[in-house]
N, C-alpha and C. Protein backbone atom coordinates (compact mmCIF):
# COMPACT_ATOMS: atom_id res chain seq x y z
N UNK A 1 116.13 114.14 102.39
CA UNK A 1 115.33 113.06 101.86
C UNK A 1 113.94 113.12 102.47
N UNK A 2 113.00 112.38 101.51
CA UNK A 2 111.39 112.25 101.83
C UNK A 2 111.19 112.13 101.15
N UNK A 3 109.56 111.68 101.33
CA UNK A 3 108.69 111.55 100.35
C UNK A 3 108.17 112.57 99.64
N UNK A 4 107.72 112.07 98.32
CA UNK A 4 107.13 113.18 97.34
C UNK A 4 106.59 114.46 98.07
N UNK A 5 106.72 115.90 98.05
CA UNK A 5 105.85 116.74 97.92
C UNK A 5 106.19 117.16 99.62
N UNK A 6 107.33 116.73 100.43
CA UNK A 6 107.87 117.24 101.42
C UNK A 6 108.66 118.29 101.70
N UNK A 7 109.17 118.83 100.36
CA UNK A 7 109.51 119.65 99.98
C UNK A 7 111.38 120.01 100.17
N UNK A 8 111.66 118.80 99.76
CA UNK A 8 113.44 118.75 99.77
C UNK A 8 113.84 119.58 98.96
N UNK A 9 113.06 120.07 97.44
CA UNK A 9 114.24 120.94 96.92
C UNK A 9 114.08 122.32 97.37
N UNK A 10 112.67 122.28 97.57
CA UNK A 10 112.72 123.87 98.46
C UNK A 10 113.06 124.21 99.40
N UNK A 11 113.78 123.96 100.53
CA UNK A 11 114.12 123.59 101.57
C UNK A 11 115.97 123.32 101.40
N UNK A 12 115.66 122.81 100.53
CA UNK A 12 117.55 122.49 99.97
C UNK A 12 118.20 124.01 98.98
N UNK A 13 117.47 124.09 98.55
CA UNK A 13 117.49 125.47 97.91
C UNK A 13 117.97 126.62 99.27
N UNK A 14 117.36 126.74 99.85
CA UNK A 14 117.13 128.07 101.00
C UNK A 14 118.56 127.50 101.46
N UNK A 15 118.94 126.20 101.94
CA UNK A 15 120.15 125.66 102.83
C UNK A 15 121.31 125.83 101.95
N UNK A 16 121.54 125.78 100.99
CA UNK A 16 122.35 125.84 100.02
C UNK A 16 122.85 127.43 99.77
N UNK A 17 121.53 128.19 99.75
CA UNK A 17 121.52 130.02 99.84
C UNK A 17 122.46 130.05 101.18
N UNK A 18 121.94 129.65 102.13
CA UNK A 18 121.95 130.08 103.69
C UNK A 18 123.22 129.74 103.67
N UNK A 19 123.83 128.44 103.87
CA UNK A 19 125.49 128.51 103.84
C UNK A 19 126.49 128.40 102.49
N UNK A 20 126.07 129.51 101.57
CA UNK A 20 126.95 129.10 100.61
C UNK A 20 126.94 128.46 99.81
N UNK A 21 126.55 126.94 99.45
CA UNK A 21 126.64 126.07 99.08
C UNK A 21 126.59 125.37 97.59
N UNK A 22 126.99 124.75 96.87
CA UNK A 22 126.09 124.33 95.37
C UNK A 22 125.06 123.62 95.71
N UNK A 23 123.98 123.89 95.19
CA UNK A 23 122.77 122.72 95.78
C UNK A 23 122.47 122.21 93.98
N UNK A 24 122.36 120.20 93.93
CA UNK A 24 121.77 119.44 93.56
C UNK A 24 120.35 119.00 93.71
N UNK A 25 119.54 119.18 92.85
CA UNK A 25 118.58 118.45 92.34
C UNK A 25 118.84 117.22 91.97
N UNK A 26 118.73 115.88 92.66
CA UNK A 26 119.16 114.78 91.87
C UNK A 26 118.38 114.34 90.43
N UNK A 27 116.93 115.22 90.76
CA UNK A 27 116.16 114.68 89.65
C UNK A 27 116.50 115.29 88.20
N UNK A 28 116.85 117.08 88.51
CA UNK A 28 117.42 117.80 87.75
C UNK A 28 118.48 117.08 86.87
N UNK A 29 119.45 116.89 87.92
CA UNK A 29 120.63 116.32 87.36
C UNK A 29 120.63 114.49 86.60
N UNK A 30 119.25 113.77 86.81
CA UNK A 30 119.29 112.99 86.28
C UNK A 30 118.54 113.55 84.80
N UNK A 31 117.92 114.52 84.66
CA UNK A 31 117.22 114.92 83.41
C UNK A 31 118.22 115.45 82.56
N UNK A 32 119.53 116.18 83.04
CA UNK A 32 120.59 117.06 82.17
C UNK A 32 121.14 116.12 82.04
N UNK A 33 121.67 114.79 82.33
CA UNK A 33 122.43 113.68 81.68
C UNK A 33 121.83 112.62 81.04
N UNK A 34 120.44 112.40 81.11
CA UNK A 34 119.56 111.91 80.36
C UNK A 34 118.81 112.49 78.85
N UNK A 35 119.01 113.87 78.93
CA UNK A 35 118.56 114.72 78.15
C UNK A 35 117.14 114.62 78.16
N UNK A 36 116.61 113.98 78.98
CA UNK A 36 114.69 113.69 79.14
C UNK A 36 114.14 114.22 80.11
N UNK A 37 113.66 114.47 80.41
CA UNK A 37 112.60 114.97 81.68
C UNK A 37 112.42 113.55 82.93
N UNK A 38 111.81 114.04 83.60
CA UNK A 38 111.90 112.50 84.65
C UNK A 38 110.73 112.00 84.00
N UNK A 39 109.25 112.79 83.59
CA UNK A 39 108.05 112.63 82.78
C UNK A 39 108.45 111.28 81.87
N UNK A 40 109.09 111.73 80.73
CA UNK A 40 109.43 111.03 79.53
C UNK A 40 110.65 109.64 79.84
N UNK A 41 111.29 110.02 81.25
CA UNK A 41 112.39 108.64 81.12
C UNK A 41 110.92 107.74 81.66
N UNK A 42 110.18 108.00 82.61
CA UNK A 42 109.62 106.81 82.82
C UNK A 42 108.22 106.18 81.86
N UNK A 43 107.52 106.98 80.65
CA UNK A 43 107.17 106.84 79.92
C UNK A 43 108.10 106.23 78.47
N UNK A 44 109.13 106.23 78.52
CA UNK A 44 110.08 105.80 77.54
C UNK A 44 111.06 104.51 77.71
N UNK A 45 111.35 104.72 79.07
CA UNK A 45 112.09 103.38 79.78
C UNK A 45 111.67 102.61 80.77
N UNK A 46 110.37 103.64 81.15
CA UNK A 46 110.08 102.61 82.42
C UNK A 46 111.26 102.98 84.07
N UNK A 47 110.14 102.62 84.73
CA UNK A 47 110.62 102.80 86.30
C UNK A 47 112.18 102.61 86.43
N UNK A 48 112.05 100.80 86.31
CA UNK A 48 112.91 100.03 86.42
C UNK A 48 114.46 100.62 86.19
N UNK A 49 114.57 100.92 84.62
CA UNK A 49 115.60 102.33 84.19
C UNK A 49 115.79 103.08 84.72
N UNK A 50 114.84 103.97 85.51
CA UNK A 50 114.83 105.26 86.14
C UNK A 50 115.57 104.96 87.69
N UNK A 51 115.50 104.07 87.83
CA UNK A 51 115.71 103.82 89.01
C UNK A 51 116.98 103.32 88.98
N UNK A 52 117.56 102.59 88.15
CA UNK A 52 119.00 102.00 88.02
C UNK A 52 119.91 103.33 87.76
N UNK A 53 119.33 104.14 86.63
CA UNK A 53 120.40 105.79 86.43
C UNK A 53 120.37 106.27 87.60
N UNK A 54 119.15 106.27 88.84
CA UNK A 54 119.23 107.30 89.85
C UNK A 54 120.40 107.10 90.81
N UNK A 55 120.62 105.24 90.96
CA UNK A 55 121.82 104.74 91.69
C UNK A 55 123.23 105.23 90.92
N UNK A 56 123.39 105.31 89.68
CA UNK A 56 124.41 105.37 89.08
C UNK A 56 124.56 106.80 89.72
N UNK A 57 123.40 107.57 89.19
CA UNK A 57 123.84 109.31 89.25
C UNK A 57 124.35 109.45 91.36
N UNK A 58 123.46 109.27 91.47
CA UNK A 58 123.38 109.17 93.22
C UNK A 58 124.88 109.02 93.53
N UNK A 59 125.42 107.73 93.17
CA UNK A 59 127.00 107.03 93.55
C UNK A 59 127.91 108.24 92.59
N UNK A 60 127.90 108.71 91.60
CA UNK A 60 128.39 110.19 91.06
C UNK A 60 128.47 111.26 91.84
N UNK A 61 127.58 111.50 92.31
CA UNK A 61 127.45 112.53 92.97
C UNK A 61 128.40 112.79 94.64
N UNK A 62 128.00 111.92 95.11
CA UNK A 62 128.54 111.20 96.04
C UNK A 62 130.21 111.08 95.81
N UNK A 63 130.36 110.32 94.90
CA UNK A 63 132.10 110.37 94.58
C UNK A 63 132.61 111.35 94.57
N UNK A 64 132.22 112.69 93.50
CA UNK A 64 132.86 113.17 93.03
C UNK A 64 132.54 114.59 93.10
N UNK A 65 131.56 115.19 93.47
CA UNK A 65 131.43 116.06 94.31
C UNK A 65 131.89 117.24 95.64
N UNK A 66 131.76 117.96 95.83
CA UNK A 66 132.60 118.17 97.21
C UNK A 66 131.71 119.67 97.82
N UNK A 67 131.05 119.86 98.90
CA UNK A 67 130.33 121.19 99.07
C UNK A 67 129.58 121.45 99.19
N UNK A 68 128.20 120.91 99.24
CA UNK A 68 126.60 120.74 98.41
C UNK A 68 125.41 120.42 99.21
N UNK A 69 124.15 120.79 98.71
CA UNK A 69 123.30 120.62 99.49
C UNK A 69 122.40 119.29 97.78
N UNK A 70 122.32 118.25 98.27
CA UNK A 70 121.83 117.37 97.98
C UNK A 70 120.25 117.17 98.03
N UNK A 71 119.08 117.03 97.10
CA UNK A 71 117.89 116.77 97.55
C UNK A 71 117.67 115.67 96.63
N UNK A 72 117.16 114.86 97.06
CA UNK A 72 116.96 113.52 96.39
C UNK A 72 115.69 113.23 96.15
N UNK A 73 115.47 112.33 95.28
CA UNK A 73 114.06 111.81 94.46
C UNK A 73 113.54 111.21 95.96
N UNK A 74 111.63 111.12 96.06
CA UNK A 74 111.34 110.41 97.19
C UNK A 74 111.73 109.37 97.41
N UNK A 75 112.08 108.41 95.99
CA UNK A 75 112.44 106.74 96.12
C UNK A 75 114.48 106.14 96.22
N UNK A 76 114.79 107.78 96.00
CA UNK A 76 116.31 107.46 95.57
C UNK A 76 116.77 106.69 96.97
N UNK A 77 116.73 106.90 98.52
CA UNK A 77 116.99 105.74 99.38
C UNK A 77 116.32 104.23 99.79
N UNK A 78 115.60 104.50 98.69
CA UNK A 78 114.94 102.88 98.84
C UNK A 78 115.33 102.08 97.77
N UNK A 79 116.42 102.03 97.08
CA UNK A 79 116.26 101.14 95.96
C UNK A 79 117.81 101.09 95.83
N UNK A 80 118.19 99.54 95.94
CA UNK A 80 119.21 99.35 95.42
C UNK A 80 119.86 99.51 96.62
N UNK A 81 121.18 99.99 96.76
CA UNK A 81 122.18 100.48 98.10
C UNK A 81 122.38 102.00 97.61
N UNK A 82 121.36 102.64 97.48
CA UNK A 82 121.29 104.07 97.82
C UNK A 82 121.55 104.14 99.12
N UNK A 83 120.71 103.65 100.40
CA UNK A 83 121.15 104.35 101.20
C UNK A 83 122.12 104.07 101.99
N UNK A 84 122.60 103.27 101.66
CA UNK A 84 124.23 102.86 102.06
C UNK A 84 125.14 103.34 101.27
N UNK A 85 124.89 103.83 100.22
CA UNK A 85 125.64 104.76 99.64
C UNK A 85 125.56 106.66 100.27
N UNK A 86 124.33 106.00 100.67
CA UNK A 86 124.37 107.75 101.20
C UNK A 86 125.12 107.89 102.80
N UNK A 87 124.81 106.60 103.52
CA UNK A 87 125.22 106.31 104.71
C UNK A 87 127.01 106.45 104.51
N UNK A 88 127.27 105.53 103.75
CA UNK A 88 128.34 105.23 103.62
C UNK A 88 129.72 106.53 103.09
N UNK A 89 129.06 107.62 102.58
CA UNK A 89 129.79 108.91 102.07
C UNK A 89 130.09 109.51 103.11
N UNK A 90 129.51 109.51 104.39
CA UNK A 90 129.13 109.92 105.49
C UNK A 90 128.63 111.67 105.51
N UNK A 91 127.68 111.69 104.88
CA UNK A 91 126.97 112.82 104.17
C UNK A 91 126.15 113.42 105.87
N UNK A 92 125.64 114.30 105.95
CA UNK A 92 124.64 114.62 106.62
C UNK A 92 123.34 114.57 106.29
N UNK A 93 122.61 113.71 106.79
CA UNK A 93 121.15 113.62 105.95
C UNK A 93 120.08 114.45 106.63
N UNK A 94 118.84 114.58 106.10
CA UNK A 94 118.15 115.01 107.05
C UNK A 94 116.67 114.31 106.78
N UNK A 95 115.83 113.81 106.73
CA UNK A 95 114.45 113.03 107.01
C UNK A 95 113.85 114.65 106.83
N UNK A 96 112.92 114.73 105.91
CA UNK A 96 111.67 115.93 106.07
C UNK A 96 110.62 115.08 106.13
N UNK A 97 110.13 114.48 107.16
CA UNK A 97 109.12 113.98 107.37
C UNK A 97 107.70 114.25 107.80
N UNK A 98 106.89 114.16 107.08
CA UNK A 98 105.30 114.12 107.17
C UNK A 98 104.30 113.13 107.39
N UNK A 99 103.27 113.93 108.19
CA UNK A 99 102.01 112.75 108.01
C UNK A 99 101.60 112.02 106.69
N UNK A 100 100.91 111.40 106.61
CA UNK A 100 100.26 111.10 105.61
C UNK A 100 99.11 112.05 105.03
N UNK A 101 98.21 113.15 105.91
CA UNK A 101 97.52 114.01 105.42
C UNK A 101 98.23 115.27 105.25
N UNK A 102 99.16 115.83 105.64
CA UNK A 102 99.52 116.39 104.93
C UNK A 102 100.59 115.87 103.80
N UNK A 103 101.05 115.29 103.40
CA UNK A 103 101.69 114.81 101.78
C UNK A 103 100.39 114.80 100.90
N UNK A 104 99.06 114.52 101.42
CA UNK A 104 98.25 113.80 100.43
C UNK A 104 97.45 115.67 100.33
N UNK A 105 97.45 116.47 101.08
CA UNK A 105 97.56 117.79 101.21
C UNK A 105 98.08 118.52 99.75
N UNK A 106 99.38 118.25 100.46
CA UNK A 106 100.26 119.10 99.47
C UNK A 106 100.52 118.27 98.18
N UNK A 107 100.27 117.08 98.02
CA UNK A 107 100.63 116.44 96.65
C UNK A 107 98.94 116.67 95.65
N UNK A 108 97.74 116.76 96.59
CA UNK A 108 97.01 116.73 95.02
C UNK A 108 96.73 117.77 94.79
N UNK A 109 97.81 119.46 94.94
CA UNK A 109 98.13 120.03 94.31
C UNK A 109 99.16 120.09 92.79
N UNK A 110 99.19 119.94 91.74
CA UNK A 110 100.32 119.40 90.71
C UNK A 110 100.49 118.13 90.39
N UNK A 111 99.75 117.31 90.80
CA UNK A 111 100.12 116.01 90.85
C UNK A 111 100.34 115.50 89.04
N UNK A 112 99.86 116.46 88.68
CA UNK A 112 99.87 115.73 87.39
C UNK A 112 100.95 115.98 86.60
N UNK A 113 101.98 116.15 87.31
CA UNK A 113 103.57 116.92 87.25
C UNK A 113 104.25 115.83 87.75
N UNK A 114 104.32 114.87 87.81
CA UNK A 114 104.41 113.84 88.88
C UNK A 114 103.93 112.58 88.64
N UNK A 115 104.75 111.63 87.56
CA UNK A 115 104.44 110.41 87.01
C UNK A 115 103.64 109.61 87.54
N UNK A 116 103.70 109.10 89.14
CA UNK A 116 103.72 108.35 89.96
C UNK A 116 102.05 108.37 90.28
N UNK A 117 101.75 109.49 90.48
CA UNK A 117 100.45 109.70 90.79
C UNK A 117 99.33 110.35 90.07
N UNK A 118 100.02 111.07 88.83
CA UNK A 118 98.81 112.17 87.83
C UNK A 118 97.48 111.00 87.72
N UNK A 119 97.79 109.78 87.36
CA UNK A 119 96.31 109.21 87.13
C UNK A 119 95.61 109.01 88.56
N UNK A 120 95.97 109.20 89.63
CA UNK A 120 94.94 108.92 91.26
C UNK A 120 94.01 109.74 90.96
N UNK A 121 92.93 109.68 91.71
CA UNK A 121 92.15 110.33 92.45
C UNK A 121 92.10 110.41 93.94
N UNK A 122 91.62 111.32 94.36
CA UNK A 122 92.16 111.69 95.65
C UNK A 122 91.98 110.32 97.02
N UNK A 123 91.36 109.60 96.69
CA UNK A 123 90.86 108.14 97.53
C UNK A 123 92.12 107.26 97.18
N UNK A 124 92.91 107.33 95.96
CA UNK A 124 93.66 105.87 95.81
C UNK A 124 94.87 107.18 95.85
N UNK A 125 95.00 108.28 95.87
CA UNK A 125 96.57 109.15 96.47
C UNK A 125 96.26 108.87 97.69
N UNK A 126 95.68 108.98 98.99
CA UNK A 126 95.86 108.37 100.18
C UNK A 126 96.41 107.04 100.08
N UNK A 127 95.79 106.14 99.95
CA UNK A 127 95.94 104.53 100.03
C UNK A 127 97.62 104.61 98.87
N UNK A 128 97.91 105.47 98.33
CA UNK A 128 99.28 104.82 97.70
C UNK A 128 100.38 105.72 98.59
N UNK A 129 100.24 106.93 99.16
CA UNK A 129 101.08 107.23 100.14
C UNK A 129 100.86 106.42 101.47
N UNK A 130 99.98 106.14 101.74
CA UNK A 130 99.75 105.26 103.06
C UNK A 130 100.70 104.21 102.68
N UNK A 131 100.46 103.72 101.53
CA UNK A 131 101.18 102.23 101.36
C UNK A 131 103.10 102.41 101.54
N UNK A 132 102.90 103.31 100.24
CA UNK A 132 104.88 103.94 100.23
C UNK A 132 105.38 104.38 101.27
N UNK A 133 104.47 105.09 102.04
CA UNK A 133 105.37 105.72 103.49
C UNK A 133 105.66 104.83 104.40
N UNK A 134 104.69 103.61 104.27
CA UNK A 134 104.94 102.52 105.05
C UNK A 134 106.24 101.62 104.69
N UNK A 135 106.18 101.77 103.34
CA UNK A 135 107.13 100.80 102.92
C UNK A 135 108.76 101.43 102.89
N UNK A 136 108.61 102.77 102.45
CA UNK A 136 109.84 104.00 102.41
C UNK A 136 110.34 104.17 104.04
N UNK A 137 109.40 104.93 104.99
CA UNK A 137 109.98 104.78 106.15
C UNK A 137 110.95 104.18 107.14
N UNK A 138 111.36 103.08 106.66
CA UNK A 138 112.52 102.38 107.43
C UNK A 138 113.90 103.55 106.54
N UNK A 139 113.80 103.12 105.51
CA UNK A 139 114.60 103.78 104.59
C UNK A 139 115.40 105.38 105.50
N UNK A 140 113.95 105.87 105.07
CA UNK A 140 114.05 107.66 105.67
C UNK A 140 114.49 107.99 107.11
N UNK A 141 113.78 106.57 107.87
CA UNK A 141 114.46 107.18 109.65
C UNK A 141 115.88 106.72 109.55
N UNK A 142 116.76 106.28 108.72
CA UNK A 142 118.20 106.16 108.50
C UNK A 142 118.97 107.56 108.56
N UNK A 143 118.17 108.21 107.98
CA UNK A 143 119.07 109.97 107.77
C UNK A 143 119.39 110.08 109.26
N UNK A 144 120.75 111.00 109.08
CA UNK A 144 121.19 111.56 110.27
C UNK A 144 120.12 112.16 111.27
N UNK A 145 119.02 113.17 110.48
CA UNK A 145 118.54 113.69 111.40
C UNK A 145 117.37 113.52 110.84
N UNK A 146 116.01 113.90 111.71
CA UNK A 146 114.90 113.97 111.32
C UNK A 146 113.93 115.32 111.23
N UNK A 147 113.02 116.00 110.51
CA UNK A 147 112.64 117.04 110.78
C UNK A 147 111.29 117.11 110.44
N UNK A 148 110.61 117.36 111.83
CA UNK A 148 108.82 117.33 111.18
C UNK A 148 108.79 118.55 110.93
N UNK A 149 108.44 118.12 109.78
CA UNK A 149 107.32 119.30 108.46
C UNK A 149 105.87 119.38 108.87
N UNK A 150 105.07 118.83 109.54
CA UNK A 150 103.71 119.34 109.60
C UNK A 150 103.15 120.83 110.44
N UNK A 151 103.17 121.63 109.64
CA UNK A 151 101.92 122.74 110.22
C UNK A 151 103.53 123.68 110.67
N UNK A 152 104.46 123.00 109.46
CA UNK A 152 105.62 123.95 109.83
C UNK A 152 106.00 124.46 108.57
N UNK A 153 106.11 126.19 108.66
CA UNK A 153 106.66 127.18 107.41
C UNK A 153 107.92 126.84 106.80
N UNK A 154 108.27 126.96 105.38
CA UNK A 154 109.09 126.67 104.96
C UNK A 154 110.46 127.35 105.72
N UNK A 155 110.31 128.45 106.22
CA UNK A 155 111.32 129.07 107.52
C UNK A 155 111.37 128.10 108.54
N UNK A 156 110.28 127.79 108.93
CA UNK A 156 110.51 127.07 110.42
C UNK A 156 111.51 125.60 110.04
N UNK A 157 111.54 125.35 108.67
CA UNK A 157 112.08 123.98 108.34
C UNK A 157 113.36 124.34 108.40
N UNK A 158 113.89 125.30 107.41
CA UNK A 158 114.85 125.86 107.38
C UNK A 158 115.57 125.91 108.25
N UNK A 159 115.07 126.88 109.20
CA UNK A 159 115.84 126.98 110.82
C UNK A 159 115.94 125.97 111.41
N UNK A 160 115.18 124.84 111.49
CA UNK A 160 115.38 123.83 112.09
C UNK A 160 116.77 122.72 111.97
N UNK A 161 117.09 123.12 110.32
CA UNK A 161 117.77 122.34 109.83
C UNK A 161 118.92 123.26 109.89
N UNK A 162 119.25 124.40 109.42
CA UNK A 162 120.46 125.34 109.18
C UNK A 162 121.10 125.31 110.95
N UNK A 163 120.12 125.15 112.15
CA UNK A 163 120.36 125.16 113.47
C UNK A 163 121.54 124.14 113.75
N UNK A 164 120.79 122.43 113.39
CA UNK A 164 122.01 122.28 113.09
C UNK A 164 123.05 121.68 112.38
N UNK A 165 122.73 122.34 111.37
CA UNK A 165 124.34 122.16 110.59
C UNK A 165 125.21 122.92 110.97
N UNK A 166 124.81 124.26 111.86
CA UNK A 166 125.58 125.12 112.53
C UNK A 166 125.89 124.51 113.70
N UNK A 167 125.92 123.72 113.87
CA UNK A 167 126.87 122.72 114.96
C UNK A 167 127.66 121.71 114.94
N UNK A 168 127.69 121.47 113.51
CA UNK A 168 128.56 120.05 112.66
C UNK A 168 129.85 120.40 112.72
């Protein structure tokens, strides 16, 4: 888990390679049972929607599942009892946590791939990650573990994290 542009599925991807694993996209997997893109559910239904399927899919996944490397939407532990659902599976989490300059870094690359923010400009993408990280952060230091991402290679994340799950 993290915020936008921390780079959970890439990172979940490599962990998933590294031990085996099936790895989930939750966003993926909310688009193949939606048949929409994440783009078009929230242009078509609105947040509000998007956010009620993500709990449904989330608590799916969670149930019924077994094996997996999990990467979740930035907002999927803040809304609803996501993260007591995630707490509660007794999952291994992990926090990819960043500054605020680097997210605002790496996000106004693509951003326009990315409902939430394609209309910012680079002055109001600070001030709306400043705001969300403030508000998301209680959320995110819940994960089992935490892992700073700044001025660290997608290897160095990796290892950090594969280190230890090799001790679970």
């Amino acid at each position: 888990m993290g915020y936008m542009g921390s780079g959970k599925s890439t990172i979940g991807k490599i962990i998933s390679n590294r031990f085996n694993l099936t790895f989930i996209d939750l966003d993926t997997y909310i688009e193949q049972r939606e048949e929409l893109t994440i783009k078009e559910l929230f242009s078509s239904k609105g947040e509000i929607y998007f956010r009620q399927k993500e709990g449904v899919y989330l608590k799916e996944i969670l149930e019924t599942k077994t094996n997996y490397v999990l990467s979740l939407g930035g907002g999927t532990p803040c809304y609803g009892t996501n993260m007591n659902l995630i707490k509660e599976s007794k999952a291994i989490s992990y926090y990819l946590k960043a500054t605020i300059p680097t997210l605002v870094a790496r996000l106004q690359k693509g951003k326009e791939n990315r409902p939430l923010i394609a209309t910012l400009n680079n002055d109001e993408l600070l001030e709306y990650i400043g705001k969300h990280l403030f508000e998301r952060a209680p959320f995110y230091e819940q994960a089992t573990f935490k892992v700073n991402i700044n001025n660290a290679s997608v290897e160095e994340i990796s290892e950090a994290i594969s280190s230890k799950l090799s001790r679970q």
